[in-house]
PDB file of N, CA and C in Angstrom:
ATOM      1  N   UNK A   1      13.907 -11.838 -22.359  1.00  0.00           N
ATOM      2  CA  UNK A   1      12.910 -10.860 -22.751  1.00  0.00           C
ATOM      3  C   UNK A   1      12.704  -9.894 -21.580  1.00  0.00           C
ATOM      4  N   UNK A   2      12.273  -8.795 -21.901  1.00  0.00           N
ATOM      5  CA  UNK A   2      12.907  -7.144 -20.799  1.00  0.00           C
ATOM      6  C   UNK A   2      10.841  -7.537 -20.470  1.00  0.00           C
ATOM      7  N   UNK A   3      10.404  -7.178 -19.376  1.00  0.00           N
ATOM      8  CA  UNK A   3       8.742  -6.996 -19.040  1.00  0.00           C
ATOM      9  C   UNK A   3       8.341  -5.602 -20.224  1.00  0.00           C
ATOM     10  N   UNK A   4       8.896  -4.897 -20.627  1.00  0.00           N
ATOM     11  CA  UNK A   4       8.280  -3.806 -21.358  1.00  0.00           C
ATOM     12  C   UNK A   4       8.217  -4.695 -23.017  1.00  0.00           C
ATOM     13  N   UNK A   5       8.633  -5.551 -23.211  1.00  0.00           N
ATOM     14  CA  UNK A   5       8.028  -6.496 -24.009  1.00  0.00           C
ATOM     15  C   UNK A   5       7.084  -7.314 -24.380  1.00  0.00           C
ATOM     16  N   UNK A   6       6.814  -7.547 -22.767  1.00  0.00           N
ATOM     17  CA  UNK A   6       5.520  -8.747 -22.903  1.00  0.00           C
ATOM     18  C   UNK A   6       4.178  -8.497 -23.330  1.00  0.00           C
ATOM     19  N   UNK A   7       3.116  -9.234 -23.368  1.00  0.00           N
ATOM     20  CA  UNK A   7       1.652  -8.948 -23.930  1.00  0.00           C
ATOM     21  C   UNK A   7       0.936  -8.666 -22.208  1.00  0.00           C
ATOM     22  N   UNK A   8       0.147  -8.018 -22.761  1.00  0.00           N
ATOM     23  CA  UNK A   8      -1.221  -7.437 -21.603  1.00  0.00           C
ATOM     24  C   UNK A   8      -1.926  -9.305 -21.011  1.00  0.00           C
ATOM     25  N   UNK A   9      -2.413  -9.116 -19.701  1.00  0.00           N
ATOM     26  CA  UNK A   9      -2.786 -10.437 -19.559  1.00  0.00           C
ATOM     27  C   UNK A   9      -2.086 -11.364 -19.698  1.00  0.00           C
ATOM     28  N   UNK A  10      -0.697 -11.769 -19.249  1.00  0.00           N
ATOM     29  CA  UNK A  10      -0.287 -12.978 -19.417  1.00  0.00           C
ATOM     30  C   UNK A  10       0.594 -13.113 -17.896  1.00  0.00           C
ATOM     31  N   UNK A  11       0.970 -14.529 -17.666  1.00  0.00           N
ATOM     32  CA  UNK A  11       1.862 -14.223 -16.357  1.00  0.00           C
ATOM     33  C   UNK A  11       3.300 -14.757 -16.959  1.00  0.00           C
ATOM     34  N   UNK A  12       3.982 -13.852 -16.590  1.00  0.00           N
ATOM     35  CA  UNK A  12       5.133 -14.087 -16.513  1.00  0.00           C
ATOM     36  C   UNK A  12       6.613 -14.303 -14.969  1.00  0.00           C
ATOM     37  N   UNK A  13       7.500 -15.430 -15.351  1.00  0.00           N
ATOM     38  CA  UNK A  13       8.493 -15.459 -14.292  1.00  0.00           C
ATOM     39  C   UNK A  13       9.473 -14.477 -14.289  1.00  0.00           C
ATOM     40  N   UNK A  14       9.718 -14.452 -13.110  1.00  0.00           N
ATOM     41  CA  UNK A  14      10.623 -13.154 -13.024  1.00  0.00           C
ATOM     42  C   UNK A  14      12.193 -13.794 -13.107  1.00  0.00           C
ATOM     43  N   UNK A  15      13.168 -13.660 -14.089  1.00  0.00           N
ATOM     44  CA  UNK A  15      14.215 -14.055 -13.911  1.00  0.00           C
ATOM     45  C   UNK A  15      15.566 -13.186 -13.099  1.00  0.00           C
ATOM     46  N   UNK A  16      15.600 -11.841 -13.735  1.00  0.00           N
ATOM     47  CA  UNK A  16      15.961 -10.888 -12.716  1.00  0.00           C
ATOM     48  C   UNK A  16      16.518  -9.880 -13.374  1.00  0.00           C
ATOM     49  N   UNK A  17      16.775  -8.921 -12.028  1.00  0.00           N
ATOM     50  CA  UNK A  17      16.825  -7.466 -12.187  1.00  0.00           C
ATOM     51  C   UNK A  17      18.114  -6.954 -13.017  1.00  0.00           C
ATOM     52  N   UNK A  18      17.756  -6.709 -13.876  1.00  0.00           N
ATOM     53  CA  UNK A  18      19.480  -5.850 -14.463  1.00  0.00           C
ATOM     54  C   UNK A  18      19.633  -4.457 -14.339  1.00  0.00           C
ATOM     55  N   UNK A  19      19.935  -3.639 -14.237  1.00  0.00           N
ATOM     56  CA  UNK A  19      20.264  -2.350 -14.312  1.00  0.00           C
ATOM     57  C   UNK A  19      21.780  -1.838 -13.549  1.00  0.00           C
ATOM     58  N   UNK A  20      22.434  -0.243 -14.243  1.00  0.00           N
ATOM     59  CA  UNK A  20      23.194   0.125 -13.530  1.00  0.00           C
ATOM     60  C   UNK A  20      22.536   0.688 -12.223  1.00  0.00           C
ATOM     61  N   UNK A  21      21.765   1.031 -12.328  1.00  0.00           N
ATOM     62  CA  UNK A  21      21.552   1.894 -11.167  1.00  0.00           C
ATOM     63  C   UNK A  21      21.112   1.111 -10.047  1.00  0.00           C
ATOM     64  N   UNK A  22      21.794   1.278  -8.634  1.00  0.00           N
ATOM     65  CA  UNK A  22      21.610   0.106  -7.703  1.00  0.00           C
ATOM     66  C   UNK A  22      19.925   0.443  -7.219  1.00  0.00           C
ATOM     67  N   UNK A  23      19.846   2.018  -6.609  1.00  0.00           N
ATOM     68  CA  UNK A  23      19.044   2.945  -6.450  1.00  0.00           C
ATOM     69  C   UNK A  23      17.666   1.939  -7.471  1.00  0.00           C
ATOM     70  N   UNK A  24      17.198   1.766  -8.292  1.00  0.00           N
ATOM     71  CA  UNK A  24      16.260   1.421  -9.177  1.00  0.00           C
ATOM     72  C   UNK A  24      16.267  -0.165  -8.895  1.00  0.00           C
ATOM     73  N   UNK A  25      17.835  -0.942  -8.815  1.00  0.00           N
ATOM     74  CA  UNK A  25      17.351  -2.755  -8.342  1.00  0.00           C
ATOM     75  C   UNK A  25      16.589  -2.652  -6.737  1.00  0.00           C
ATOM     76  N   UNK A  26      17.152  -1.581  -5.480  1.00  0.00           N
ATOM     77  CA  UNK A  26      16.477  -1.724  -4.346  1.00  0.00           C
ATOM     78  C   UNK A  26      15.411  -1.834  -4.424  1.00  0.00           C
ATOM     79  N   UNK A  27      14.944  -0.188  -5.118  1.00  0.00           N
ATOM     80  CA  UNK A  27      13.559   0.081  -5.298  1.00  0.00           C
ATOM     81  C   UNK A  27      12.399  -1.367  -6.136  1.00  0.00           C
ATOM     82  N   UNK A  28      12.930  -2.003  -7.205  1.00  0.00           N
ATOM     83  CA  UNK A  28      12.419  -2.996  -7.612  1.00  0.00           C
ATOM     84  C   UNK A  28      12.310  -4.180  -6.726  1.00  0.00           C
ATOM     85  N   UNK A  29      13.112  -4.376  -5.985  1.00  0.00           N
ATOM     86  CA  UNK A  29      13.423  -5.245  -4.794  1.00  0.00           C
ATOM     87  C   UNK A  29      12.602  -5.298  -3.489  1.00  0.00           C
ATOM     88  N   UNK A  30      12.287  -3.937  -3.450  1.00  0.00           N
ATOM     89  CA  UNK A  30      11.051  -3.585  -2.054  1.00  0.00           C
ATOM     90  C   UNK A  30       9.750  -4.316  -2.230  1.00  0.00           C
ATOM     91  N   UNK A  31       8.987  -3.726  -4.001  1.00  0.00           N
ATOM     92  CA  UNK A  31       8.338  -3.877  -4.252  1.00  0.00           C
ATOM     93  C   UNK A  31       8.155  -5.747  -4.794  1.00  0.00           C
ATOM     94  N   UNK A  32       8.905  -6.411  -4.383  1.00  0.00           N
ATOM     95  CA  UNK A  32       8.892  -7.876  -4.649  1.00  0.00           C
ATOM     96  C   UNK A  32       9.367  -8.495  -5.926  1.00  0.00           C
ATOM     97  N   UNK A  33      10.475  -7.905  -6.646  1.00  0.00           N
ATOM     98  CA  UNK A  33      10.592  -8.292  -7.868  1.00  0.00           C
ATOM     99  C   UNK A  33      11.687  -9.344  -7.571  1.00  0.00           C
ATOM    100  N   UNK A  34      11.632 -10.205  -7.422  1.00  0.00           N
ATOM    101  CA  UNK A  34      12.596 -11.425  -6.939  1.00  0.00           C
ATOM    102  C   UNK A  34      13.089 -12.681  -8.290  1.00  0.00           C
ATOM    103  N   UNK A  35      13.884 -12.831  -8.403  1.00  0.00           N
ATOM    104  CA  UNK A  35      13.765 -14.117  -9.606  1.00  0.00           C
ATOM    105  C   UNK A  35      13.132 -15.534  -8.803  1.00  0.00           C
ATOM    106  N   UNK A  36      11.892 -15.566  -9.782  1.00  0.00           N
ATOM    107  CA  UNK A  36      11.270 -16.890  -9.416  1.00  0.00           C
ATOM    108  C   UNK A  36       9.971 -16.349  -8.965  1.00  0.00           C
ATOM    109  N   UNK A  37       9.859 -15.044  -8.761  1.00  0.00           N
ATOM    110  CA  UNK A  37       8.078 -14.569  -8.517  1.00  0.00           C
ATOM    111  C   UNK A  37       7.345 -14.177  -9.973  1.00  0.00           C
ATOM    112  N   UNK A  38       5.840 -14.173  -9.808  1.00  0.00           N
ATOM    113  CA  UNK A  38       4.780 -14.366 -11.019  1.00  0.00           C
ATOM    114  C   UNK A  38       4.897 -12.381 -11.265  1.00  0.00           C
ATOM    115  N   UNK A  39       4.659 -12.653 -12.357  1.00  0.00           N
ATOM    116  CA  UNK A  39       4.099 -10.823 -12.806  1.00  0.00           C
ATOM    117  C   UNK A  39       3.256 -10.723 -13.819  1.00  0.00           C
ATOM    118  N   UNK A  40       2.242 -10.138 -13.961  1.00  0.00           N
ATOM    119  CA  UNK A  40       1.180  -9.976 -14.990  1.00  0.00           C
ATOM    120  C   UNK A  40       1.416  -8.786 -15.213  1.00  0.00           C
ATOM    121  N   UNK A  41       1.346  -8.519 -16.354  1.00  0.00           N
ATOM    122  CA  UNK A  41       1.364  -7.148 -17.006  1.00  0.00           C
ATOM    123  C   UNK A  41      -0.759  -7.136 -16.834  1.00  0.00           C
ATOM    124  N   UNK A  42      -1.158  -5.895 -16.529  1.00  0.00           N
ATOM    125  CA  UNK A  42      -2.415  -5.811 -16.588  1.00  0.00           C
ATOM    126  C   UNK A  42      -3.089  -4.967 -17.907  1.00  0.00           C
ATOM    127  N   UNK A  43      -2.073  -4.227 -17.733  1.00  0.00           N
ATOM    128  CA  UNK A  43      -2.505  -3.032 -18.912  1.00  0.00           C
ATOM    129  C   UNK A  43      -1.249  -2.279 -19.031  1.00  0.00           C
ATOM    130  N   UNK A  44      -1.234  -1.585 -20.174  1.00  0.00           N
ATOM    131  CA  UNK A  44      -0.039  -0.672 -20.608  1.00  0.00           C
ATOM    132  C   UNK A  44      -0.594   0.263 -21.465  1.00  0.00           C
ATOM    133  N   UNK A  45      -0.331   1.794 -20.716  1.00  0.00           N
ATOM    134  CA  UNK A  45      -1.072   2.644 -20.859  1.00  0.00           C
ATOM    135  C   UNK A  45       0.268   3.549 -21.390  1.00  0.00           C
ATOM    136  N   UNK A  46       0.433   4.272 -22.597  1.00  0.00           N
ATOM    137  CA  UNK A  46       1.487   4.659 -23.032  1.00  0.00           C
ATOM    138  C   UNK A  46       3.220   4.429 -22.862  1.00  0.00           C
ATOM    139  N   UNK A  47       3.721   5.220 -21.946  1.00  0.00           N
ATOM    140  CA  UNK A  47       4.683   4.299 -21.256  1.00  0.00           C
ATOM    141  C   UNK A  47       5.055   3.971 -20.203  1.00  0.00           C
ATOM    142  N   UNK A  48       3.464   3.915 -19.578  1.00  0.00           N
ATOM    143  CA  UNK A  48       3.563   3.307 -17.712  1.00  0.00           C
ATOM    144  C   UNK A  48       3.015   1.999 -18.584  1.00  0.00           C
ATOM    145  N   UNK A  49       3.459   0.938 -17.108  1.00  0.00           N
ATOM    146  CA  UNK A  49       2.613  -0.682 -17.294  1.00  0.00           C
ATOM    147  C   UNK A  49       2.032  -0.725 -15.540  1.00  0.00           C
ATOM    148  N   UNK A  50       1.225  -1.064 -16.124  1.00  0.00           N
ATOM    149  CA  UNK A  50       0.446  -1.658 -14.507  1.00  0.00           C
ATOM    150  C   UNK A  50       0.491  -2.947 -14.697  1.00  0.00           C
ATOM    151  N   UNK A  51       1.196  -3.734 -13.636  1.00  0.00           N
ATOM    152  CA  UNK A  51       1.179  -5.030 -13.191  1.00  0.00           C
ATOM    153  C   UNK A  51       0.527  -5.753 -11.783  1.00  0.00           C
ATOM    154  N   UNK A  52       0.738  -7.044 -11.929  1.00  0.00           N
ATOM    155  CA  UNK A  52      -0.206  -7.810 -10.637  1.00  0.00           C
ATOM    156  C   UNK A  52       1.135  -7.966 -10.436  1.00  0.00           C
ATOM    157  N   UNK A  53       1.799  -7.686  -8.954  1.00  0.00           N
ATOM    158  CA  UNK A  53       2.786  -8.767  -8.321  1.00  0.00           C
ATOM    159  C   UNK A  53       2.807  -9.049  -7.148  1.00  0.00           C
ATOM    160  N   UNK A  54       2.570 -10.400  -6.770  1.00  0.00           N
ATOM    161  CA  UNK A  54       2.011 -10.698  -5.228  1.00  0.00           C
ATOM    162  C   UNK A  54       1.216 -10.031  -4.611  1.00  0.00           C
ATOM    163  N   UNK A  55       0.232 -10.570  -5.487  1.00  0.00           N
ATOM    164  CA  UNK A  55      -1.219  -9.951  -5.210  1.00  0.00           C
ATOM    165  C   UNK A  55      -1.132  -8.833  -4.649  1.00  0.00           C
ATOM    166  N   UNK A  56      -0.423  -7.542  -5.378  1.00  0.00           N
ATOM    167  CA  UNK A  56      -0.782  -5.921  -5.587  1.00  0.00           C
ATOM    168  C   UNK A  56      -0.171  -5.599  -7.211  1.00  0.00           C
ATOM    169  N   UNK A  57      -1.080  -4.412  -6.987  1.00  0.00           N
ATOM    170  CA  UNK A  57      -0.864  -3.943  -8.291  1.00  0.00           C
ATOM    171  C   UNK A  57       0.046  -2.552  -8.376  1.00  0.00           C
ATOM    172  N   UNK A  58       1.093  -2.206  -8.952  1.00  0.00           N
ATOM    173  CA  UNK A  58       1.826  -1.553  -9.168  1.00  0.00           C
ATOM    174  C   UNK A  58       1.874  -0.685 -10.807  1.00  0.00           C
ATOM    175  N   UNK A  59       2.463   0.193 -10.694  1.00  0.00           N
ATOM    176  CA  UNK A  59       2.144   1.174 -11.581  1.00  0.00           C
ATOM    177  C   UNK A  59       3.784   1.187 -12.264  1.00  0.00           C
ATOM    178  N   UNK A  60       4.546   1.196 -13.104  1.00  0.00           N
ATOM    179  CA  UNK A  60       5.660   1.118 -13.640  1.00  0.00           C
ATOM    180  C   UNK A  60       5.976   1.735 -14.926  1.00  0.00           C
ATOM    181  N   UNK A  61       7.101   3.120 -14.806  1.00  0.00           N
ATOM    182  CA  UNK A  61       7.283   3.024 -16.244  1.00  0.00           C
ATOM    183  C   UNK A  61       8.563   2.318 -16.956  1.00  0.00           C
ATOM    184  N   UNK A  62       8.572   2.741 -18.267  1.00  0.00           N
ATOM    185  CA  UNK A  62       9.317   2.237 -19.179  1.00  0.00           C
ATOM    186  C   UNK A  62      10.455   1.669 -18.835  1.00  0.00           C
ATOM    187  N   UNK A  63      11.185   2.888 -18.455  1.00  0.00           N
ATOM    188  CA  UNK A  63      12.626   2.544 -17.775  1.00  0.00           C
ATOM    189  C   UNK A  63      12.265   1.366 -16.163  1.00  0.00           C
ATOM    190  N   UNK A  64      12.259   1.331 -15.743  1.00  0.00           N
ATOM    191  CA  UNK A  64      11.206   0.234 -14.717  1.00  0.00           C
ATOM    192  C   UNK A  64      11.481  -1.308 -15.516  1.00  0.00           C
ATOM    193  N   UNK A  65      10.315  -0.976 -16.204  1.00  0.00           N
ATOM    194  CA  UNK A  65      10.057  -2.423 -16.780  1.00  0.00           C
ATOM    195  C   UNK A  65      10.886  -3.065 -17.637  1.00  0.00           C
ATOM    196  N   UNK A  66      11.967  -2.182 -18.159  1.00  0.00           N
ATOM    197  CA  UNK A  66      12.950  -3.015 -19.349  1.00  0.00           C
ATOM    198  C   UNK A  66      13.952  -3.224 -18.153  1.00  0.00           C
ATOM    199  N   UNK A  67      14.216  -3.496 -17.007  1.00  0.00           N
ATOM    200  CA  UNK A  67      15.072  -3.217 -16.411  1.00  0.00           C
ATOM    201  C   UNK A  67      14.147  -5.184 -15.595  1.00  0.00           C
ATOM    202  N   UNK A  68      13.346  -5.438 -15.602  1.00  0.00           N
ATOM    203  CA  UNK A  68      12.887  -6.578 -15.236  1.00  0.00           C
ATOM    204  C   UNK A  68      13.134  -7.844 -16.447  1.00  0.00           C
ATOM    205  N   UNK A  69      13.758  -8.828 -16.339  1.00  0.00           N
ATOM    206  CA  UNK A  69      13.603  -9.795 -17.475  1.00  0.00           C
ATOM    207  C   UNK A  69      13.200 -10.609 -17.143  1.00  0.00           C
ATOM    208  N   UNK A  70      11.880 -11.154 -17.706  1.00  0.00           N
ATOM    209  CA  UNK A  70      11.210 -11.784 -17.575  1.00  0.00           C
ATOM    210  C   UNK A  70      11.505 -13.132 -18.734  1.00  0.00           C
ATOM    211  N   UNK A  71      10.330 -14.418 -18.117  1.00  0.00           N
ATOM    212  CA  UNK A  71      10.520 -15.494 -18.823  1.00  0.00           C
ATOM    213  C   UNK A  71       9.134 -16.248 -19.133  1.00  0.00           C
ATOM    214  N   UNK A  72       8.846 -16.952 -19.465  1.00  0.00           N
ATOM    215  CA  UNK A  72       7.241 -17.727 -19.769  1.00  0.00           C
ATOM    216  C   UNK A  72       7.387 -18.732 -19.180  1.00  0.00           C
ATOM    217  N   UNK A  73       6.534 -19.283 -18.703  1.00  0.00           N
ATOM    218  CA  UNK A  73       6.311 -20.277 -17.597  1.00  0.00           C
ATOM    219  C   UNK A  73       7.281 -21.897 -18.618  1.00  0.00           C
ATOM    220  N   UNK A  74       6.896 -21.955 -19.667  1.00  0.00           N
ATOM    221  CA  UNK A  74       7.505 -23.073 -20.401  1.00  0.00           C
ATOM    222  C   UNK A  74       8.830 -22.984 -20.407  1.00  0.00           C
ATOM    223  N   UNK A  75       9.600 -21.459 -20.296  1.00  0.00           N
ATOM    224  CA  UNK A  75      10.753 -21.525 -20.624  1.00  0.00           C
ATOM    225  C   UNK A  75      11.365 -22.155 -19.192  1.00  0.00           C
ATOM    226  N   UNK A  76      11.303 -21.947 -18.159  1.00  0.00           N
ATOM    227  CA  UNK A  76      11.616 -22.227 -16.774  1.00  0.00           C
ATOM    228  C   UNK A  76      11.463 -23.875 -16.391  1.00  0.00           C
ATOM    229  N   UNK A  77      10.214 -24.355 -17.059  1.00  0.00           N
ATOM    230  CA  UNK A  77      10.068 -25.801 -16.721  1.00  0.00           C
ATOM    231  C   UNK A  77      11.628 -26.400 -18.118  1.00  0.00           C
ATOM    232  N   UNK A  78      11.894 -26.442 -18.652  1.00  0.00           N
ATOM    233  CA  UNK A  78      12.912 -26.342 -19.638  1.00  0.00           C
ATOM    234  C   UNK A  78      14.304 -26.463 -19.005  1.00  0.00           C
ATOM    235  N   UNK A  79      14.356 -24.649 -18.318  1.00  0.00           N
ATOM    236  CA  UNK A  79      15.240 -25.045 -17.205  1.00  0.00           C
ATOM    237  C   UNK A  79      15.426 -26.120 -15.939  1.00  0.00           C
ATOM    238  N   UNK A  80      14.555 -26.233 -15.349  1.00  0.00           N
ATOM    239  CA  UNK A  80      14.289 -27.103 -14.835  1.00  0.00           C
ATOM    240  C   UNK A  80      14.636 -28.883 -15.210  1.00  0.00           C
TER     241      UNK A  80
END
């Protein structure tokens, strides 16, 4: 599941970054998007999302967030 999917208020695991553009994985990469870190979507305000990640909040649009795939905490213990 891409983060521009998920529901407002929930936490989600970060499984990881896909995109062509390397330029957009760095940039996601600075900002802490790691597989295995928490992300809350906070709100989604047309097609920006504001998220919690390691304790800051970030501002993200569309292209951004489908580019994060995310997982639910159940799916990971599973893996596990």
């Amino acid at each position: 599941m891409r983060l521009s999917d998920g529901m407002n208020n929930k936490a989600y695991i970060i499984q990881d970054v896909e995109t062509q553009e390397e330029g957009m994985r760095e940039f996601l990469l600075t900002l802490g998007c790691f597989p295995g870190e928490y992300i809350t979507i906070l709100s989604r305000l047309s097609s920006q999302f504001v998220v919690n990640l390691k304790d800051a909040r970030y501002s993200l649009d569309e292209k951004l967030a489908s580019a994060i795939r995310i997982g639910e905490q159940e799916e990971l213990r599973r893996v596990l």
